[in-house]
PDB file of N, CA and C in Angstrom:
ATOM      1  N   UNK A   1      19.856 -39.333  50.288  1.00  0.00           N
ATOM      2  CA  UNK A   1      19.376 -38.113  50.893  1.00  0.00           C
ATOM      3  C   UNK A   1      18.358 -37.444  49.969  1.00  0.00           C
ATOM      4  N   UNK A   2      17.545 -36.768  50.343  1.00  0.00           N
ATOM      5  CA  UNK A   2      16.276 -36.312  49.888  1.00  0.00           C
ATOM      6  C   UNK A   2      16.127 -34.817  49.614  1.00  0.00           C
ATOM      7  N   UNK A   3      16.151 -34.227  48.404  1.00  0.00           N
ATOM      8  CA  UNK A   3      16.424 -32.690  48.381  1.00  0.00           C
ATOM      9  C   UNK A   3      14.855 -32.039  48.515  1.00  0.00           C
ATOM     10  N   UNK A   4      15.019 -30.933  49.348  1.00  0.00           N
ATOM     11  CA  UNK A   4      13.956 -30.565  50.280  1.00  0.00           C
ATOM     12  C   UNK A   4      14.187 -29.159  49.472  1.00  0.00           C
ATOM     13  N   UNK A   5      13.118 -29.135  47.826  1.00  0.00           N
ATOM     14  CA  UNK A   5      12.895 -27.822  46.738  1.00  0.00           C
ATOM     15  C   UNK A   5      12.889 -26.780  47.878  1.00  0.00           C
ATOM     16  N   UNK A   6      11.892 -26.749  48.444  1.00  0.00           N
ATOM     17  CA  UNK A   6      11.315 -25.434  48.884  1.00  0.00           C
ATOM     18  C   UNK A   6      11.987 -25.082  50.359  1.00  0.00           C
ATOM     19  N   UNK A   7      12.874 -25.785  50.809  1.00  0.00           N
ATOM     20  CA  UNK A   7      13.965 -25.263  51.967  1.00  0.00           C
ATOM     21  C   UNK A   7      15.031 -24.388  50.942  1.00  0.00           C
ATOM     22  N   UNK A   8      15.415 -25.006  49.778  1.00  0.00           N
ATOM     23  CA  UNK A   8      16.514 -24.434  49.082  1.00  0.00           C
ATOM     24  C   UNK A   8      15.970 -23.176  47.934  1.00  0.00           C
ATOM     25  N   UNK A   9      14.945 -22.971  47.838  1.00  0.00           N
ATOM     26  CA  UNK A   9      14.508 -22.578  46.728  1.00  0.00           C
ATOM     27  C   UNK A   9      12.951 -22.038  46.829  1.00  0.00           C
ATOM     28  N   UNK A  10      12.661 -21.931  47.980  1.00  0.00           N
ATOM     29  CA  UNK A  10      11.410 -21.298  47.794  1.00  0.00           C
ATOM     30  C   UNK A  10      10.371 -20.330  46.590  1.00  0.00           C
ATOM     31  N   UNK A  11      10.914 -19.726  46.216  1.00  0.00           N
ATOM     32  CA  UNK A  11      10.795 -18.212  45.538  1.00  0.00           C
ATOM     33  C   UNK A  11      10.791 -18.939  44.244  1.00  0.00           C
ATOM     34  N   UNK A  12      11.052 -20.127  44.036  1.00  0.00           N
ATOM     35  CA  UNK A  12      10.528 -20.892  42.706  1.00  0.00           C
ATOM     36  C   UNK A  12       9.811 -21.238  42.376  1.00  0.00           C
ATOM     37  N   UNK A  13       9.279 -21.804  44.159  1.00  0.00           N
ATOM     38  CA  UNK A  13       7.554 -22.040  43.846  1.00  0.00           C
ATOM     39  C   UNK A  13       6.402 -21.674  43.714  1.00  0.00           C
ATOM     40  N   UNK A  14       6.792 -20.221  44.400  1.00  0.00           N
ATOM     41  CA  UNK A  14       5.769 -19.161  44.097  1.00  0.00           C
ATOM     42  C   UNK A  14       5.640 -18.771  43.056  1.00  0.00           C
ATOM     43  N   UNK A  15       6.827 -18.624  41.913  1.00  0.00           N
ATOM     44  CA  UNK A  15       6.739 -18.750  40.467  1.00  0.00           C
ATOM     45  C   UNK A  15       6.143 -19.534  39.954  1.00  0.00           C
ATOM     46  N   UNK A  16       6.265 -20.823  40.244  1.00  0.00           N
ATOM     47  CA  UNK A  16       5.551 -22.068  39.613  1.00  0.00           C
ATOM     48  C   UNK A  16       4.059 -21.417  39.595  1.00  0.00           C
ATOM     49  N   UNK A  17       3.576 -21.293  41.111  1.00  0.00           N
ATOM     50  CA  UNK A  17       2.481 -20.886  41.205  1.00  0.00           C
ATOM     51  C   UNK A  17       1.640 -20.143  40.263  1.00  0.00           C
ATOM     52  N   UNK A  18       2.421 -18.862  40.363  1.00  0.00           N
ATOM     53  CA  UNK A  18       2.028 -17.821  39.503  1.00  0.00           C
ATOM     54  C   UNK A  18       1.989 -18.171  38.036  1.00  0.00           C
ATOM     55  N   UNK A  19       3.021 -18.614  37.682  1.00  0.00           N
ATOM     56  CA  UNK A  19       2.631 -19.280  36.033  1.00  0.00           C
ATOM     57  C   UNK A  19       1.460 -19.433  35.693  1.00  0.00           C
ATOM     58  N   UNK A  20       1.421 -20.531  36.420  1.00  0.00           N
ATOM     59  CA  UNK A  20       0.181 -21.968  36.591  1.00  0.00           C
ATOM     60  C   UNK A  20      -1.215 -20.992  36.714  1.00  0.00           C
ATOM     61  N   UNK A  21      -1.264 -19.805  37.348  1.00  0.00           N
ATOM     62  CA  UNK A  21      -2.752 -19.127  37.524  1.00  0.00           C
ATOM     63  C   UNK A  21      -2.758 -18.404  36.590  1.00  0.00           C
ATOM     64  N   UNK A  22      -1.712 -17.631  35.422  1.00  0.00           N
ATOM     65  CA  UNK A  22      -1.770 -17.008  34.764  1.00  0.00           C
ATOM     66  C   UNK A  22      -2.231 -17.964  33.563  1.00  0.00           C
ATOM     67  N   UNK A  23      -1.509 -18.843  33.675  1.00  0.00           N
ATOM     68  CA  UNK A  23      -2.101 -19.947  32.470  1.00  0.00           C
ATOM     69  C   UNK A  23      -3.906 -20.233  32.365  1.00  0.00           C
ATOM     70  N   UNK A  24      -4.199 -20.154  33.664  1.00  0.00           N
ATOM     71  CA  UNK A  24      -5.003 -20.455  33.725  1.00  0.00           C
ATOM     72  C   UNK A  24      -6.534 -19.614  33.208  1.00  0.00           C
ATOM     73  N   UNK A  25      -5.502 -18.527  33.440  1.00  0.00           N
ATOM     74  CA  UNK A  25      -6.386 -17.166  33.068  1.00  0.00           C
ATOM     75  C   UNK A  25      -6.559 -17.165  31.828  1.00  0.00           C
ATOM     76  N   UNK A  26      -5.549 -17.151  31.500  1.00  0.00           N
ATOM     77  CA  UNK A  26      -4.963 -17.220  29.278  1.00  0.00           C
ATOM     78  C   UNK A  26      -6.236 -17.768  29.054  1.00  0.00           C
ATOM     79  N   UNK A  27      -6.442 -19.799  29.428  1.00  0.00           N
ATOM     80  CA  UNK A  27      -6.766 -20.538  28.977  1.00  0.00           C
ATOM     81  C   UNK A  27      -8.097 -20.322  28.984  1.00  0.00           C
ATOM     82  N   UNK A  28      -8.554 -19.504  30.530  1.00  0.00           N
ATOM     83  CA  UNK A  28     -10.011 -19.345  30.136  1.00  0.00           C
ATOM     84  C   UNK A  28     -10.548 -18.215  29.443  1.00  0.00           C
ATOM     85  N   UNK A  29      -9.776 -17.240  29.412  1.00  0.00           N
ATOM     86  CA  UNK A  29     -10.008 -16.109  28.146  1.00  0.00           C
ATOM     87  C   UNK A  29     -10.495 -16.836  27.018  1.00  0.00           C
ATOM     88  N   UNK A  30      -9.027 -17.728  26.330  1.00  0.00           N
ATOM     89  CA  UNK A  30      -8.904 -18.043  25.503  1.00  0.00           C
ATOM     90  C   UNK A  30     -10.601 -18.603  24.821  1.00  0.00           C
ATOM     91  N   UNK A  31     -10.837 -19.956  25.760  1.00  0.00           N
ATOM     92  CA  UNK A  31     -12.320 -20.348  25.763  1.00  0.00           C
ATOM     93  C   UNK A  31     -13.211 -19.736  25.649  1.00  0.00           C
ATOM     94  N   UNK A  32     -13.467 -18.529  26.106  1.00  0.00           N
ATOM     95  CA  UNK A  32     -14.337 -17.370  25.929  1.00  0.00           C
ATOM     96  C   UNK A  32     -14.566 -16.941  24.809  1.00  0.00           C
ATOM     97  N   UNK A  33     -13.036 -16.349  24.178  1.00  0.00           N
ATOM     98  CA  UNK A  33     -13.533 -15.694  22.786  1.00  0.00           C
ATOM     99  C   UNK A  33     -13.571 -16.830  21.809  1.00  0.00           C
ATOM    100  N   UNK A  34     -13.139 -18.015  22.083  1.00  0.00           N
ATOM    101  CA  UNK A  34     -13.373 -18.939  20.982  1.00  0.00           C
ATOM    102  C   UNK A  34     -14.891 -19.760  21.041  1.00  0.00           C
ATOM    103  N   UNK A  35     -15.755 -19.393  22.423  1.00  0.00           N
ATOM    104  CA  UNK A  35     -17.175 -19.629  22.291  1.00  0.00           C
ATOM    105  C   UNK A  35     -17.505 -18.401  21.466  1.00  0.00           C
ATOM    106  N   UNK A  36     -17.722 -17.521  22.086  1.00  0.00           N
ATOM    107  CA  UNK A  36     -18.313 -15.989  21.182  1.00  0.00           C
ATOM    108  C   UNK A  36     -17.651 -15.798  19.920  1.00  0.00           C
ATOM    109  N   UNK A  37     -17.010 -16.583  19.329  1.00  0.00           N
ATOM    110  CA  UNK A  37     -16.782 -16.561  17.936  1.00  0.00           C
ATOM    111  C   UNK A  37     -17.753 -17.886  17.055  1.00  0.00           C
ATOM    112  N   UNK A  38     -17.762 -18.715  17.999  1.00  0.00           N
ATOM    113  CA  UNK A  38     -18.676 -19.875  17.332  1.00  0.00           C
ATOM    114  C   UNK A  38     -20.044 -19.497  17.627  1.00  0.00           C
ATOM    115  N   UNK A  39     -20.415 -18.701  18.441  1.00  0.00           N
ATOM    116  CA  UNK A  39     -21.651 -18.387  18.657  1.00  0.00           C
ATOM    117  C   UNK A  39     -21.972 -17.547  17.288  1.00  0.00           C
ATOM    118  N   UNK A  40     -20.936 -16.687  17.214  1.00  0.00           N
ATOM    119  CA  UNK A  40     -21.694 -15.556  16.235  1.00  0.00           C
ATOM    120  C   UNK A  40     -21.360 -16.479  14.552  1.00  0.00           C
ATOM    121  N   UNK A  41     -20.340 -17.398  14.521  1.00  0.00           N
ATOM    122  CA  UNK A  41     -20.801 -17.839  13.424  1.00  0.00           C
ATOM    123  C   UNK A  41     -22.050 -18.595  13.319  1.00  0.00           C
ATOM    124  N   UNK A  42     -22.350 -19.668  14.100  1.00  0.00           N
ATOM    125  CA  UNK A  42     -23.632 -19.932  14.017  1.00  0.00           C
ATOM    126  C   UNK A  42     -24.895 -19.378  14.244  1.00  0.00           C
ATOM    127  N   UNK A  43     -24.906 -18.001  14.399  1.00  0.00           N
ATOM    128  CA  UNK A  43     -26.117 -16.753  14.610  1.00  0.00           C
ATOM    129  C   UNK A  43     -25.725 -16.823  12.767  1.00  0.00           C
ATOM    130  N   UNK A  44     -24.692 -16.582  12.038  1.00  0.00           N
ATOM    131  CA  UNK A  44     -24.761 -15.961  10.988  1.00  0.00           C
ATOM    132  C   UNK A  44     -25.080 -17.030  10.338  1.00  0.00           C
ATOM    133  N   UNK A  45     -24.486 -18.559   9.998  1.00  0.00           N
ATOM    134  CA  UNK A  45     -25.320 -19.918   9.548  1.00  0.00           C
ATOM    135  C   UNK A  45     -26.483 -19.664   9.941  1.00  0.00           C
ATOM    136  N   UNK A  46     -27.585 -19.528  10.828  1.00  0.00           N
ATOM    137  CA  UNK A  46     -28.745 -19.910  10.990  1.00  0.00           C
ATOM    138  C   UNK A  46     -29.617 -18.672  10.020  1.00  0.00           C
ATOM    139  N   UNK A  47     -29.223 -17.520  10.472  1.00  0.00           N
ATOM    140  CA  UNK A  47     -29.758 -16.434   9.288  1.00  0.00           C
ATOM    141  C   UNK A  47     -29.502 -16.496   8.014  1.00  0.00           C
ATOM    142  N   UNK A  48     -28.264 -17.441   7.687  1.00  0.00           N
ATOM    143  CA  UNK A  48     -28.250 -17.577   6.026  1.00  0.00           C
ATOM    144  C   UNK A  48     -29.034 -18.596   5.759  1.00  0.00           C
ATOM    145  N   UNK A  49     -29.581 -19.626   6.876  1.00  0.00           N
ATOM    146  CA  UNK A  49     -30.592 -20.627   6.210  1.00  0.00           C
ATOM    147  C   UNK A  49     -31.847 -19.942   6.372  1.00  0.00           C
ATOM    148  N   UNK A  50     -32.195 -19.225   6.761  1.00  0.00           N
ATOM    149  CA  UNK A  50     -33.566 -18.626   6.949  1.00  0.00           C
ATOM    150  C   UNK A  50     -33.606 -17.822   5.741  1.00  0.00           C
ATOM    151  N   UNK A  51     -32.375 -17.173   5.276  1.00  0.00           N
ATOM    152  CA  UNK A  51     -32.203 -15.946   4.068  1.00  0.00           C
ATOM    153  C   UNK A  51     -33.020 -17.013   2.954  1.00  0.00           C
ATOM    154  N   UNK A  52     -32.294 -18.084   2.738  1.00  0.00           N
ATOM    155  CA  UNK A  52     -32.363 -19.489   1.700  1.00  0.00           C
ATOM    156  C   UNK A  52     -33.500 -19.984   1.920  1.00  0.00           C
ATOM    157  N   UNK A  53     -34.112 -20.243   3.121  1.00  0.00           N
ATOM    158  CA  UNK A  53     -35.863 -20.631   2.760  1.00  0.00           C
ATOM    159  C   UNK A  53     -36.556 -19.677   2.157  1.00  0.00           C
ATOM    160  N   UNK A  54     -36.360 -18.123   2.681  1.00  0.00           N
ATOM    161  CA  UNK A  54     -37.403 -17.617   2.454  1.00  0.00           C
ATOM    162  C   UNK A  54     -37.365 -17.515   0.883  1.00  0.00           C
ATOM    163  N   UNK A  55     -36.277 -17.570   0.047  1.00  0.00           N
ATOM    164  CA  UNK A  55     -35.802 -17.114  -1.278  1.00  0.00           C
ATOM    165  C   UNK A  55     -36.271 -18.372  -1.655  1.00  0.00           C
ATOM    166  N   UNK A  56     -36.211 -19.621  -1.640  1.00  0.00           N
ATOM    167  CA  UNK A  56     -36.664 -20.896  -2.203  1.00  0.00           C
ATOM    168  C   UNK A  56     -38.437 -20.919  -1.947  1.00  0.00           C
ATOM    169  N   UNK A  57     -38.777 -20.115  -0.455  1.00  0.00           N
ATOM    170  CA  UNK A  57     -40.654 -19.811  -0.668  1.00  0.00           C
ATOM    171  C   UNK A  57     -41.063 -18.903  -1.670  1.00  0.00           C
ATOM    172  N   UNK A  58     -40.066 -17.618  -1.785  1.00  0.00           N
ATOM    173  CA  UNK A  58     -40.353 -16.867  -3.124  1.00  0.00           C
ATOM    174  C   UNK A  58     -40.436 -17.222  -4.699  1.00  0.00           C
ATOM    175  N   UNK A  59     -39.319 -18.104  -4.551  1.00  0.00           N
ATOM    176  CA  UNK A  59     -39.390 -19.038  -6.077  1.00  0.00           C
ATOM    177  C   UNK A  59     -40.683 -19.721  -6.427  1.00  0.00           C
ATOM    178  N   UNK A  60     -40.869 -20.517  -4.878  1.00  0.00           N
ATOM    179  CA  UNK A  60     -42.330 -21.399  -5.044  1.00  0.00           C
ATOM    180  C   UNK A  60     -43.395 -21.194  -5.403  1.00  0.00           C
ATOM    181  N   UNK A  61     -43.134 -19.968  -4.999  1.00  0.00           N
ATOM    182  CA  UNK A  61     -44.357 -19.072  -5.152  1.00  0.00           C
ATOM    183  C   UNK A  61     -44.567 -18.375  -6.962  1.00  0.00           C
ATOM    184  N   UNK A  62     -43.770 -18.348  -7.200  1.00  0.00           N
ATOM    185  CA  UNK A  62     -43.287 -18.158  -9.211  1.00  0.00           C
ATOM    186  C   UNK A  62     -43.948 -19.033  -9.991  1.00  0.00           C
ATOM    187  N   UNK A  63     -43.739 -20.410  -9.472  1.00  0.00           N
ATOM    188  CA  UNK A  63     -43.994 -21.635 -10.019  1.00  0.00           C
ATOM    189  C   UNK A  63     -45.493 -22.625 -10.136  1.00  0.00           C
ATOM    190  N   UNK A  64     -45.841 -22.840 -11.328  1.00  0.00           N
ATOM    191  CA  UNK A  64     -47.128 -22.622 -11.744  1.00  0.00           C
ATOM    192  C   UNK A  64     -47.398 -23.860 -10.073  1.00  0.00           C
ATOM    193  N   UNK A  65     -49.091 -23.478  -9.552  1.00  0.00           N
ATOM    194  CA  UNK A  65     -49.544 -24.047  -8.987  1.00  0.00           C
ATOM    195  C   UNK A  65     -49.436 -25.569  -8.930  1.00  0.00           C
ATOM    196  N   UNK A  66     -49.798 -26.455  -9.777  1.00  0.00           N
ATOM    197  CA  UNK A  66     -49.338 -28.036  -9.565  1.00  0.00           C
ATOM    198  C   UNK A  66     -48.083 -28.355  -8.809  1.00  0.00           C
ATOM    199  N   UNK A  67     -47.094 -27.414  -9.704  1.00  0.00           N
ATOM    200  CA  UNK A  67     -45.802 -27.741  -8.968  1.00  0.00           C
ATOM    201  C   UNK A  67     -45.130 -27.348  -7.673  1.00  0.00           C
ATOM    202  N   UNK A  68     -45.898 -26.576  -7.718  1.00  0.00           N
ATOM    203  CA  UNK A  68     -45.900 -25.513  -6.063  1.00  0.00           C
ATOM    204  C   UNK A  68     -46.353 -26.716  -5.132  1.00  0.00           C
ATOM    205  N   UNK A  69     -47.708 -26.849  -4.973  1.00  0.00           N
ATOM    206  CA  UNK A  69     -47.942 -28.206  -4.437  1.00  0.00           C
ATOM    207  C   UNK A  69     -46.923 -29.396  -3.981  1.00  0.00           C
ATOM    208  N   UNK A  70     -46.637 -29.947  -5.111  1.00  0.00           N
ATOM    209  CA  UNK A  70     -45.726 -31.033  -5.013  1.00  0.00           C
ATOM    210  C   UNK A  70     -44.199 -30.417  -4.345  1.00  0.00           C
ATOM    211  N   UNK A  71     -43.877 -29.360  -4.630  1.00  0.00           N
ATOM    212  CA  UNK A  71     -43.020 -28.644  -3.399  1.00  0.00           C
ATOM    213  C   UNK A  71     -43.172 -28.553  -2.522  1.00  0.00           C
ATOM    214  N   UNK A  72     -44.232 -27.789  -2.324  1.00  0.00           N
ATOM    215  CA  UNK A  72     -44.444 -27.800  -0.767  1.00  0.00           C
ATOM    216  C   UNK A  72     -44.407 -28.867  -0.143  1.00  0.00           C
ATOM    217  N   UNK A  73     -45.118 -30.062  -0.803  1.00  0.00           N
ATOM    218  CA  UNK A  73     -45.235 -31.489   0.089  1.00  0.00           C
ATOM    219  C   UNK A  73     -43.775 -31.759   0.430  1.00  0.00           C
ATOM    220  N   UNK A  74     -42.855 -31.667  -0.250  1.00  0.00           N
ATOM    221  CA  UNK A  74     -41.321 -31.838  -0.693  1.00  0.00           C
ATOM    222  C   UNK A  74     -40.461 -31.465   0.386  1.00  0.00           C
ATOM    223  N   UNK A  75     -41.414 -30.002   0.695  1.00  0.00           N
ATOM    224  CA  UNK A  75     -40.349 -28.847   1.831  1.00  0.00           C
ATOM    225  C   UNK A  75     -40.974 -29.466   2.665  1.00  0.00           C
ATOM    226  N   UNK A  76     -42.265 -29.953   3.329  1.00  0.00           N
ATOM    227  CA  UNK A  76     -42.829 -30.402   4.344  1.00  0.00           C
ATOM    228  C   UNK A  76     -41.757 -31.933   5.150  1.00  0.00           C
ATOM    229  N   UNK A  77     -41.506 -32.378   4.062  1.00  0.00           N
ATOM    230  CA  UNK A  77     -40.770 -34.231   4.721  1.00  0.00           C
ATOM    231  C   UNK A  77     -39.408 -33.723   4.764  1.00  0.00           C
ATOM    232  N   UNK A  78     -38.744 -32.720   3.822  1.00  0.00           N
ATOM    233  CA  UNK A  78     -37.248 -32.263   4.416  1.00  0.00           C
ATOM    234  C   UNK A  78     -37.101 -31.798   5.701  1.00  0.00           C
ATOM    235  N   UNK A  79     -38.076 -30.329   5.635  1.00  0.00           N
ATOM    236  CA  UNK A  79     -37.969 -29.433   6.779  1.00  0.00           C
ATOM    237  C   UNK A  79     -38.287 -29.933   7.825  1.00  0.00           C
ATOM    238  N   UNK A  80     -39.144 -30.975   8.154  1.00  0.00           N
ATOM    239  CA  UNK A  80     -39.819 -31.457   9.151  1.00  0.00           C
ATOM    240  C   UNK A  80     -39.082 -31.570  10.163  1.00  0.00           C
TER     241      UNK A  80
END
């Protein structure tokens, strides 16, 4: 014989239900603030490499002319 949940028990499944959409909600919150947290760390990585070029162009700029040159060529095949 075959037990028939929702003749005996209805009001369980509407629970099930409800779980299941609340989970669902959690889960996509969840995704949300864990994009907008990787977003803003990588907004803050990309401004600390920009902080770091411009401070390594200021140095270059210190450094007697010949060698400036041969830097720059240097920063040109990295940065590229």
């Amino acid at each position: 014989m075959q037990y028939d949940f929702m003749k005996h028990n209805p009001s369980t499944f509407t629970y099930v239900e409800k779980a299941e959409s609340l989970q669902e909600v959690e889960l996509k919150n969840s995704s949300k603030k864990i994009r907008a947290e990787q977003e803003r760390e990588l907004k803050s990585f990309r401004e600390s490499l920009k902080t770091e070029l411009k401070l390594l162009k200021q140095e270059i700029d210190l450094l007697p002319k010949a060698i400036s040159v041969v830097l720059s060529q240097t920063e040109r095949i990295v940065f590229v």
